[in-house]
Protein backbone atom coordinates (compact mmCIF):
# COMPACT_ATOMS: atom_id res chain seq x y z
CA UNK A 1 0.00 0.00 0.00
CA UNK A 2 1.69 3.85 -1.31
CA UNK A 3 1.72 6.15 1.41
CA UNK A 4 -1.02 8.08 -0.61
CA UNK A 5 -3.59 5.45 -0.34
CA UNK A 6 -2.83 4.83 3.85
CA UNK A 7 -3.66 7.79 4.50
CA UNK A 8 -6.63 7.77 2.74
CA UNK A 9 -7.61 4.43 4.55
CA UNK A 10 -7.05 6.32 7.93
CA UNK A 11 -9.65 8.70 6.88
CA UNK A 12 -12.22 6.22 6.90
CA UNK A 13 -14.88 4.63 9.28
CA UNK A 14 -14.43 0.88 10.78
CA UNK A 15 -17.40 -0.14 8.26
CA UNK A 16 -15.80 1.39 5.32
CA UNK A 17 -12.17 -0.14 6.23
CA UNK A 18 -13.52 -3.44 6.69
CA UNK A 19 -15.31 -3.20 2.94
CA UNK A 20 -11.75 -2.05 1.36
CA UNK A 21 -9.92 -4.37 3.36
CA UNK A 22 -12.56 -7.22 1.58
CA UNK A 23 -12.96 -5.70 -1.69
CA UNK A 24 -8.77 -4.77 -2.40
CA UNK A 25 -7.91 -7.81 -3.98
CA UNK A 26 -10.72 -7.17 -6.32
CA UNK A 27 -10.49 -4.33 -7.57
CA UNK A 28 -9.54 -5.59 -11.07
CA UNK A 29 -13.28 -5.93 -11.57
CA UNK A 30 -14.74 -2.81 -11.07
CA UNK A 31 -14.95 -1.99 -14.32
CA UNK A 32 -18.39 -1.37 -14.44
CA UNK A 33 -21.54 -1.70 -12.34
CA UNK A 34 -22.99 -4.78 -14.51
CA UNK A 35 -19.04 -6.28 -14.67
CA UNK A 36 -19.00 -6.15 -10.74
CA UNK A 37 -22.17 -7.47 -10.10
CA UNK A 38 -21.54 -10.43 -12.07
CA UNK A 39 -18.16 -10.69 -10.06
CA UNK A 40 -19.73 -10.36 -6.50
CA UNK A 41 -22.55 -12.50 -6.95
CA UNK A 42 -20.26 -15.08 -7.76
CA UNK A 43 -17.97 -14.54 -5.11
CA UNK A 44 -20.64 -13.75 -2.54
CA UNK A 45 -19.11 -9.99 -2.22
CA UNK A 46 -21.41 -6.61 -1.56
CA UNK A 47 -23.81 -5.67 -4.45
CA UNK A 48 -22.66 -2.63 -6.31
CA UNK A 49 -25.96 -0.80 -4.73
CA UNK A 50 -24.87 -1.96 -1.25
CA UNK A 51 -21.31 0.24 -1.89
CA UNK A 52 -22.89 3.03 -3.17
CA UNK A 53 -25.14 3.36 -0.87
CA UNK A 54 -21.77 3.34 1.29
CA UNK A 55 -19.82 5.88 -0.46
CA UNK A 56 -22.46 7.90 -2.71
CA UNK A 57 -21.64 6.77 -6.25
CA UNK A 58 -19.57 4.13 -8.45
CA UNK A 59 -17.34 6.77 -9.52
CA UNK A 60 -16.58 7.48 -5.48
CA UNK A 61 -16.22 3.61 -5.10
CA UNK A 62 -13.95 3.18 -7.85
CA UNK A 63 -11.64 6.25 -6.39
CA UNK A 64 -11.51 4.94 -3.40
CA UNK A 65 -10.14 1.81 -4.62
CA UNK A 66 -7.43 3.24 -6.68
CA UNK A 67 -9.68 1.67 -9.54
CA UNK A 68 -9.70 4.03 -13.12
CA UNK A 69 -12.22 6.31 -13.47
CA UNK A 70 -13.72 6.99 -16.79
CA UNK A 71 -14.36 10.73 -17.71
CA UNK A 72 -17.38 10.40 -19.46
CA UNK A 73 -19.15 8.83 -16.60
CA UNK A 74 -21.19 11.23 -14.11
CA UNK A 75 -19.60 13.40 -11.51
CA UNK A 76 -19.62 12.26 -8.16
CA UNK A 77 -20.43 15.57 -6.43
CA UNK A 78 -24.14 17.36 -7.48
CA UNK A 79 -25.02 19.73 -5.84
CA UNK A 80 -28.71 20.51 -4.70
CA UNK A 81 -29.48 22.92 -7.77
CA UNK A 82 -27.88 20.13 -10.35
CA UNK A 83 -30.53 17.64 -9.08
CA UNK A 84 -33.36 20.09 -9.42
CA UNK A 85 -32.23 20.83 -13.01
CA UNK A 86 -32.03 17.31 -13.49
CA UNK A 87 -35.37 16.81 -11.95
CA UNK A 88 -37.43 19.57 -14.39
CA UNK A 89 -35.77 17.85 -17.33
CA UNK A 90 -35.91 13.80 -16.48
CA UNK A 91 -38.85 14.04 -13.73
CA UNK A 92 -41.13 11.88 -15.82
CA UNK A 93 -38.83 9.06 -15.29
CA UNK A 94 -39.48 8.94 -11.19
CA UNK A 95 -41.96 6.17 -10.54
CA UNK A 96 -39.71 4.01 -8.41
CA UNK A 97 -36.75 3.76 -6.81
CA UNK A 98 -35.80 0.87 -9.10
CA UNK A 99 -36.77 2.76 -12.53
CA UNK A 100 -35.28 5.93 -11.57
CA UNK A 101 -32.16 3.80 -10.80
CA UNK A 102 -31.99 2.10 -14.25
CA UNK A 103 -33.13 5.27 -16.11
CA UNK A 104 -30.15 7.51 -14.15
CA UNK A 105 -27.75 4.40 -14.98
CA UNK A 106 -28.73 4.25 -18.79
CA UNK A 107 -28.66 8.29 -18.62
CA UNK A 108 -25.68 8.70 -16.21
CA UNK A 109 -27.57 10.51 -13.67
CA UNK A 110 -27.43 10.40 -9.78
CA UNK A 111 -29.31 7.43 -7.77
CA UNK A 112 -32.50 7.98 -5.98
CA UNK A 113 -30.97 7.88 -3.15
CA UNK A 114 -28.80 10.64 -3.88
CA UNK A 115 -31.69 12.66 -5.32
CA UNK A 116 -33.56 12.56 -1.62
CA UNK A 117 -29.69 13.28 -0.18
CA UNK A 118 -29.96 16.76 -2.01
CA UNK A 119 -33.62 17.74 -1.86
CA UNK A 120 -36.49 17.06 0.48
CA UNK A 121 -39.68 15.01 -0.27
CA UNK A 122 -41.86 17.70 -0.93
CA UNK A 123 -39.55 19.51 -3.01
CA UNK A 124 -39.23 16.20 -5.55
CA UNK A 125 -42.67 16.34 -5.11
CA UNK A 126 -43.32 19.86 -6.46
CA UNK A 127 -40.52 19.16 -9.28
CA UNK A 128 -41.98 15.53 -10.15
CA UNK A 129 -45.36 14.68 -8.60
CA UNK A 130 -43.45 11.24 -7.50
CA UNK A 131 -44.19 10.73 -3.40
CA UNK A 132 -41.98 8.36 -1.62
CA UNK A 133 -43.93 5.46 -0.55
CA UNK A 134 -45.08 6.08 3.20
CA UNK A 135 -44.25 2.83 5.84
CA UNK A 136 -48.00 3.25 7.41
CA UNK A 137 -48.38 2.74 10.54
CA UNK A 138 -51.52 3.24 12.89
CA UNK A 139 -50.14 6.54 14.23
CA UNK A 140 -49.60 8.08 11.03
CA UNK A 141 -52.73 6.66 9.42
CA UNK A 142 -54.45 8.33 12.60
CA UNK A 143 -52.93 11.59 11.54
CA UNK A 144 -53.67 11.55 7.90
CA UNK A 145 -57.17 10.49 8.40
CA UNK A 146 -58.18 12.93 10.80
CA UNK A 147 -56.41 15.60 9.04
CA UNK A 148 -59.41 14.82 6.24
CA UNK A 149 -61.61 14.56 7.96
CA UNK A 150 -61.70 15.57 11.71
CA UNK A 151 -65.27 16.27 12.68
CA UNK A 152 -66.99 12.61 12.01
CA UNK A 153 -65.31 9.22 10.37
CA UNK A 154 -65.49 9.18 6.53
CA UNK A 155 -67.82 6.27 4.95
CA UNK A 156 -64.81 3.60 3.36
CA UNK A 157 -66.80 5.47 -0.15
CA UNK A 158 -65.65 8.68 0.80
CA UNK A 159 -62.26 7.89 1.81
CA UNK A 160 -61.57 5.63 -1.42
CA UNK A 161 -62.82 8.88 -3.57
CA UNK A 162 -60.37 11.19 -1.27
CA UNK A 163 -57.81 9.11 -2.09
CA UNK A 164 -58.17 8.49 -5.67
CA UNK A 165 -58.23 12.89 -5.88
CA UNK A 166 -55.23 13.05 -3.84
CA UNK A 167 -51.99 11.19 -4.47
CA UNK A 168 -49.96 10.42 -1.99
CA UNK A 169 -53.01 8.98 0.43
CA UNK A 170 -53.08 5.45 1.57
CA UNK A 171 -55.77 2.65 0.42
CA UNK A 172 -58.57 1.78 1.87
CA UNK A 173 -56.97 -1.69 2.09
CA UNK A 174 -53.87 -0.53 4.19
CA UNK A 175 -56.28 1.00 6.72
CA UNK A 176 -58.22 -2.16 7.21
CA UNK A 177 -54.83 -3.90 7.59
CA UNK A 178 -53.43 -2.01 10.13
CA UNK A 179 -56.20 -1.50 11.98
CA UNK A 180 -58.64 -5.07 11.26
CA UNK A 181 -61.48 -3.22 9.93
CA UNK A 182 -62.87 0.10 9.02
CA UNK A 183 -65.47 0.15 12.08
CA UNK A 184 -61.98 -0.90 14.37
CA UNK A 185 -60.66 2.58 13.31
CA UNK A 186 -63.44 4.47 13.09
CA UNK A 187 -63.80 3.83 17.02
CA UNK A 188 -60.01 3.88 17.37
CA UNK A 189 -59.45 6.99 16.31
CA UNK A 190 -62.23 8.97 16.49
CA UNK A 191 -63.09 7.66 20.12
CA UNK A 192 -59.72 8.63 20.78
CA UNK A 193 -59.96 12.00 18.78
CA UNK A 194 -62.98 12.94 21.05
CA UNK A 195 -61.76 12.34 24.68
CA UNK A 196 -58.63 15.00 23.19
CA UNK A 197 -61.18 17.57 22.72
């Protein structure tokens, strides 16, 4: 190891030494995202996603590897205004995490993580209409719900139809999971929203 490339393993964490320490001998097959994921699978080493999730891009993996980085390939710094130029131009193509992913690989644009790094949810949200997928849980249901309607319980009709009008909103289905039935949180939370009164 140069004296160049200790130091720059001193300047990272216990997680990220480990993964260099691991990954070193390999480096001859970082080549490219696809070329590497063959590799690891193979070997049973990280998935590329699992590394840049670690260090923010392939470019930053490769670099900190000592591996070659091609010019052509996206930068590994953008700043918060590059993503929201990015975002007015290639918005359309945010459905998913996993399309966005393959549409910025094919386009050489930043991963959705990255995007969400740089901007808050509402802000992608103004720039793209695309809302992250909300983990529900009964608390948060409880807020959203009420928020719609907090004098009396909506009928399951009215909440699938305020819904449907406003994206973003969970199903009428994920309500009855979380809480066993629509009557369940009707009483739940609007018992509950009447003793706070």
């Amino acid at each position: 190891m140069t004296e160049n490339e200790s130091n720059h393993f001193q300047e990272h964490s216990p997680k990220s030494k480990r993964l260099i320490q691991l990954l070193k001998p390999h480096v001859g097959q970082m080549t490219s995202v696809r070329n590497w994921n063959e590799f690891s699978k193979a070997e049973g080493l990280p998935h590329s996603q699992t590394l840049i999730q670690h260090f923010g891009s392939w470019n930053a993996v490769k670099e900190v590897f000592g591996a070659e980085v091609q010019g052509q390939h996206r930068p590994s710094v953008y700043s918060a205004e590059d993503v929201r130029t990015i975002l007015k131009t290639h918005g359309h193509a945010l459905q998913s995490a996993s399309k966005w992913n393959k549409y910025a690989n094919d386009n050489g644009l930043p991963n959705y993580q990255l995007l969400f790094t740089k901007l808050d949810d509402e802000e992608i949200s103004e720039l793209t209409g695309y809302r992250k997928r909300t983990k529900w849980t009964k608390e948060n249901l409880g807020e959203v719900i009420l928020r719609h309607f907090p004098d009396a319980p909506p009928s399951s009709l009215e909440w699938q139809m305020t819904a449907s009008a406003n994206k973003g909103l969970p199903a009428f289905s994920t309500i009855i999971n979380k809480f066993g039935s629509w009557s369940a949180m009707k009483r739940q939370l609007y018992r509950n929203a009447s003793r706070k009164k």
